[in-house]
Protein backbone atom coordinates (compact mmCIF):
# COMPACT_ATOMS: atom_id res chain seq x y z
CA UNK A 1 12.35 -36.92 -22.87
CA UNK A 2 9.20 -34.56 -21.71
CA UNK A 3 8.60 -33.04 -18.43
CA UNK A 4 4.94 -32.77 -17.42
CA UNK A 5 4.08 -29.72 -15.54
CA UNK A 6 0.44 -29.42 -14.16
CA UNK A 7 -0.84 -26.13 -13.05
CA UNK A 8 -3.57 -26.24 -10.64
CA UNK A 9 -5.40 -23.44 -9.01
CA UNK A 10 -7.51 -20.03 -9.15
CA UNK A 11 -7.49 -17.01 -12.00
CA UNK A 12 -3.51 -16.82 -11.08
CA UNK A 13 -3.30 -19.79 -12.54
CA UNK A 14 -5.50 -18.97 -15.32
CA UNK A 15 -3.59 -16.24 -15.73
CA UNK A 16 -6.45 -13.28 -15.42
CA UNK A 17 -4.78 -9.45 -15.91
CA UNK A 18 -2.11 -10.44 -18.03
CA UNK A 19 -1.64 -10.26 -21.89
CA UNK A 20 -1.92 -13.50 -24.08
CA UNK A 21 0.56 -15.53 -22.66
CA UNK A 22 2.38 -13.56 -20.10
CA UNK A 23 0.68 -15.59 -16.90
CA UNK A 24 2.87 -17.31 -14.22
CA UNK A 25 2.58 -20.55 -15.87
CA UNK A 26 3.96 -19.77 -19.70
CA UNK A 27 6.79 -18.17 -18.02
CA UNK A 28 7.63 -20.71 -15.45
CA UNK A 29 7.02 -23.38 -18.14
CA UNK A 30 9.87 -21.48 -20.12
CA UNK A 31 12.23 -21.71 -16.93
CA UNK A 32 11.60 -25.28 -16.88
CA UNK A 33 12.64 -26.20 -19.89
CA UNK A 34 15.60 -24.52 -19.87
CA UNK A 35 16.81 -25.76 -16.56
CA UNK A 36 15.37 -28.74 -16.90
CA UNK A 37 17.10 -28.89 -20.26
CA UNK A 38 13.97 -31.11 -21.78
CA UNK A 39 10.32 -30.20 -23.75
CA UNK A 40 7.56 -29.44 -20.85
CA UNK A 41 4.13 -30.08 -21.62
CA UNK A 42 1.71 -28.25 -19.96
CA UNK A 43 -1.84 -28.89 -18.39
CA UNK A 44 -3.46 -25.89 -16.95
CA UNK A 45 -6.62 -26.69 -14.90
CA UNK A 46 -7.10 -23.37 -12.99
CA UNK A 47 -10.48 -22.05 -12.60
CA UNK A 48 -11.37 -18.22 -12.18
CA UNK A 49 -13.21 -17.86 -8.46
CA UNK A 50 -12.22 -21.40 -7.41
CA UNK A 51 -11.61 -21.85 -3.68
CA UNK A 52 -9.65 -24.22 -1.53
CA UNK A 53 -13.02 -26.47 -1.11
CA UNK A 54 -13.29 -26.41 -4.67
CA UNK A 55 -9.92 -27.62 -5.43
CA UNK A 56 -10.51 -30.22 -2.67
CA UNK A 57 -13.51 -31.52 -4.57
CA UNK A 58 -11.88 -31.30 -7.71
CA UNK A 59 -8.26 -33.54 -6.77
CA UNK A 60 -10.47 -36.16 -4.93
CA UNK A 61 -12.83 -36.31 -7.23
CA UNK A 62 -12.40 -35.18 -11.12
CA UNK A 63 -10.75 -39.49 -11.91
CA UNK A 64 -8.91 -37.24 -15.17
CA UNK A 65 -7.07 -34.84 -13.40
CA UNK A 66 -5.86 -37.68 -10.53
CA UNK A 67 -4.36 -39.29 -13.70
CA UNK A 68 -2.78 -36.02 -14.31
CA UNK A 69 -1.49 -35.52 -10.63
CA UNK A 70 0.24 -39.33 -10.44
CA UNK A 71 1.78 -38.23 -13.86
CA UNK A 72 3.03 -34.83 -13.39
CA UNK A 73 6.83 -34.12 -13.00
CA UNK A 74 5.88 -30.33 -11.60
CA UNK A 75 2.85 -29.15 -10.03
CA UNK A 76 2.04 -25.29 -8.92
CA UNK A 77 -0.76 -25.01 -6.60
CA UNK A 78 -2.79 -21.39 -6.33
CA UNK A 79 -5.43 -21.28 -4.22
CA UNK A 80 -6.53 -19.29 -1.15
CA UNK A 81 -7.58 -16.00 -2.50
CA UNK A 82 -10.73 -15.83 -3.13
CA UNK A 83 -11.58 -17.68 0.42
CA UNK A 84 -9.23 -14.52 1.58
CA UNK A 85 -11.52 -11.76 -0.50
CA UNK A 86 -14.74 -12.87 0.90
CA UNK A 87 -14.13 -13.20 4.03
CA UNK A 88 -12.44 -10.15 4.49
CA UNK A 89 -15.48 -8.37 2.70
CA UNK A 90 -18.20 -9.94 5.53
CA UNK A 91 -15.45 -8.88 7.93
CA UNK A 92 -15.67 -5.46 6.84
CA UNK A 93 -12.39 -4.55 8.65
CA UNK A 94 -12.99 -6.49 12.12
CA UNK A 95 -9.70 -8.73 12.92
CA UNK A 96 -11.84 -10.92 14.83
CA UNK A 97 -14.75 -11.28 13.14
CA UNK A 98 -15.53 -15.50 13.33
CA UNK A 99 -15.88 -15.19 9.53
CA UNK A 100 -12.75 -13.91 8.84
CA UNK A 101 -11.26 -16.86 11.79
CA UNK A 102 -13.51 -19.53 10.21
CA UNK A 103 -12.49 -18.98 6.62
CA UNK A 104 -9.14 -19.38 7.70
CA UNK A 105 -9.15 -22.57 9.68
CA UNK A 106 -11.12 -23.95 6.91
CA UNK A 107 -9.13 -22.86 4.39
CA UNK A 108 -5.91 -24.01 5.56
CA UNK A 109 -7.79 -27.56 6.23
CA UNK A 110 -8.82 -28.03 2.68
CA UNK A 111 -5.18 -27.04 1.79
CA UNK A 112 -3.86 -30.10 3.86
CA UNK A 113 -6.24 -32.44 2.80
CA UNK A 114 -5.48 -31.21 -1.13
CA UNK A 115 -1.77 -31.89 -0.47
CA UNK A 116 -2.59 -35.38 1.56
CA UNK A 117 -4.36 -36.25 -1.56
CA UNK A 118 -1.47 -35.38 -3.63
CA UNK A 119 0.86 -37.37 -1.52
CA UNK A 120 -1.19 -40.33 -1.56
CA UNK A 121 -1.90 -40.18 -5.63
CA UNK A 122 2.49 -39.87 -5.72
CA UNK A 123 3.31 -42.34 -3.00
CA UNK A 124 5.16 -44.64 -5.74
CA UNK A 125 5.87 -41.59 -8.30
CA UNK A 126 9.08 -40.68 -9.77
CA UNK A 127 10.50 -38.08 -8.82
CA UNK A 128 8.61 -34.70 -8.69
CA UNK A 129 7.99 -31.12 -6.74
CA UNK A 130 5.07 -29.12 -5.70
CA UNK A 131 5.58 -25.63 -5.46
CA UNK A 132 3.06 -23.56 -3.71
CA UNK A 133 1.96 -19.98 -4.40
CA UNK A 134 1.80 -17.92 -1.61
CA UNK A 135 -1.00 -14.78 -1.19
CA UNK A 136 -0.41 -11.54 -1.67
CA UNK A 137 -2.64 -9.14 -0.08
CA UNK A 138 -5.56 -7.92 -2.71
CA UNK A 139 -6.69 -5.75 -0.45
CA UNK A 140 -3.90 -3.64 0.76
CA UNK A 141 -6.14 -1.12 2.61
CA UNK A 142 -7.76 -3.70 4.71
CA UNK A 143 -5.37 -4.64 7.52
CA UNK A 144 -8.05 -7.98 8.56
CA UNK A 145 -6.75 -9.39 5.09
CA UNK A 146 -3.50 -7.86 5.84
CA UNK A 147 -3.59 -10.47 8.64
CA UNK A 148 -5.03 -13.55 7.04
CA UNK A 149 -2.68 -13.52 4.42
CA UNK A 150 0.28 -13.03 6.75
CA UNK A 151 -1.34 -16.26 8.69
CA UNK A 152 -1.97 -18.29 5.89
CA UNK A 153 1.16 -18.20 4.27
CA UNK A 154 3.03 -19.24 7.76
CA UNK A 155 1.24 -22.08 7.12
CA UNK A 156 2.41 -22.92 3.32
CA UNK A 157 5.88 -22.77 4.53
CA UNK A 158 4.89 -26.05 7.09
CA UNK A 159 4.71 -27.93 4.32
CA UNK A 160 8.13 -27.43 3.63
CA UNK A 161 10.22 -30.54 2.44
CA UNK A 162 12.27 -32.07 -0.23
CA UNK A 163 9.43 -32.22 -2.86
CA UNK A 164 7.62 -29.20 -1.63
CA UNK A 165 8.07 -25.29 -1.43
CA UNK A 166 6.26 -21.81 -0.68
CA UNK A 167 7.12 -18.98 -3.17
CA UNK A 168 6.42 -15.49 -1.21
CA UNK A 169 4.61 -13.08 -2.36
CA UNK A 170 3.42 -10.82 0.41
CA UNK A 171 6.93 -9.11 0.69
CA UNK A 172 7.24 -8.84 -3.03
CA UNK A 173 4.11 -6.86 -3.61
CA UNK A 174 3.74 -5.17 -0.57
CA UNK A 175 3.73 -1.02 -1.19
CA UNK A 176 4.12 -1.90 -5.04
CA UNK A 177 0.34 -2.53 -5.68
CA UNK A 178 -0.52 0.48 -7.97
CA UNK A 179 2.48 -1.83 -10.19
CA UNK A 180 2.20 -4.89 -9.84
CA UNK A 181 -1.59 -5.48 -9.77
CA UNK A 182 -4.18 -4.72 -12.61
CA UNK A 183 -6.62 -2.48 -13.00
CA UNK A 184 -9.08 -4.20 -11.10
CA UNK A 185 -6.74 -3.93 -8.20
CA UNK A 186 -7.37 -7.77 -7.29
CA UNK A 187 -5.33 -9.51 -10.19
CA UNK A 188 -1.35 -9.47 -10.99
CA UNK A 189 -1.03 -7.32 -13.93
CA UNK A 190 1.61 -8.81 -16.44
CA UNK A 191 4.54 -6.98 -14.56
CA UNK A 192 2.90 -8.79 -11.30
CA UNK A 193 2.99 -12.00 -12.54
CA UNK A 194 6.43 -11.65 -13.65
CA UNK A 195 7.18 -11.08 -9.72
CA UNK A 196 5.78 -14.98 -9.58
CA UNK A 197 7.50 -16.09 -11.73
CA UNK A 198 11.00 -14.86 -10.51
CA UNK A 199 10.00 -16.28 -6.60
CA UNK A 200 9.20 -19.34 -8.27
CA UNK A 201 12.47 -19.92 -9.75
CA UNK A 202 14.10 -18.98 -6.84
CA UNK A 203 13.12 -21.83 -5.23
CA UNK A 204 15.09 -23.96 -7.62
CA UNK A 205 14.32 -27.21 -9.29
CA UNK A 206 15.56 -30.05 -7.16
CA UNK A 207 14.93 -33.05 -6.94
CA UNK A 208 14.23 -32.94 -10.95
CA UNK A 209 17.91 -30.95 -11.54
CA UNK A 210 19.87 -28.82 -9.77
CA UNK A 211 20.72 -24.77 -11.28
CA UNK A 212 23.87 -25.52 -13.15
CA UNK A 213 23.73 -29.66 -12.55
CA UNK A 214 21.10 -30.91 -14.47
CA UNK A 215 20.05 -34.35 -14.00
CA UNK A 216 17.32 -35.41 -16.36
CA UNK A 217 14.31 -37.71 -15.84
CA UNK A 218 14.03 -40.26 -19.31
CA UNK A 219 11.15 -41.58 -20.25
């Protein structure tokens, strides 16, 4: 029996500032199989710099990694940070600058459509979860990205439901940047993504298995 976990998303995903192996998704692939109680293959299709338009393009389009989507048991979704870093750059501090407003509204669409898309590929899937990585703020001085990240996460909790879940971040790495983050400032450090890890297993496993009631999916 084999779990199949897919990881999509940006350099989180990819796992950018931490040593060989110490990303989000090793770790979290280790949690799975222990509470899961079965193997878990992984297929990790982040992309350093990819933004929420570019993982629209890539679920609706790449026909290989729709195949991996109707297949996978787990998904983690990262995505929304570099959208966040560039606007906040053009907005050079200025709350309501109509980049910073724009960036967000489009962002959050492209998130809705990638999880429609999802949805739609899963409509007759077994049983599976999505679990979504919420933002922290990479740029803790700036309080316009301060604000979008605040915003955009409200919105990853809407999709809240049996199959799908926000881990928080914000909270977690708020006043422990100099930590948690690497020495480019922008990307978890290996202590960072540690932090992900832990919010992601706090958010449990069901419907694949309960913590302490494992139910197992056989293939």
């Amino acid at each position: 029996m084999v779990y199949r976990y897919l990881a999509l998303g940006d350099s989180l995903t990819v796992g950018i500032g931490a040593l060989f192996g110490s990303g989000f998704v090793p770790l979290y692939r280790k949690k799975l199989e222990y509470h899961l109680g079965s193997m878990v293959l992984v297929s990790n299709r982040g992309v350093n710099g990819l933004t929420s338009r570019g993982l629209l393009s890539m679920v609706k389009y790449d026909e290989h990694l729709r195949y991996l989507i109707k297949e996978a048991d787990v998904i983690t979704i990262s995505i929304g940070g570099n959208d966040l870093i560039r606007a906040a750059r053009s907005a050079r501090g200025n709350l309501l600058s109509p980049v910073l407003i724009e960036t967000l509204e489009s962002c959050e669409k492209h998130v809705s459509d990638i999880i429609s898309q999802i949805r739609q590929l899963k409509k007759k899937s077994h049983p599976y979860f999505i679990r979504l990585i919420g933002l922290y703020n990479p740029l803790p001085r700036s309080e316009a990205a301060y604000q979008f990240v605040r915003q955009y996460n409200e919105f990853l909790i809407g999709f809240t439901s049996k199959n799908i879940a926000t881990a928080p971040l914000l909270q977690a790495f708020q006043g422990r940047e100099r930590e948690l983050l690497f020495i480019d400032q922008v990307h978890p450090s290996s202590k960072g993504y540690r932090v992900i890890d832990d919010q992601l297993a706090r958010l449990g496993y069901d419907p694949l298995a309960s913590i302490g009631n494992i139910s197992v999916r056989r293939k």
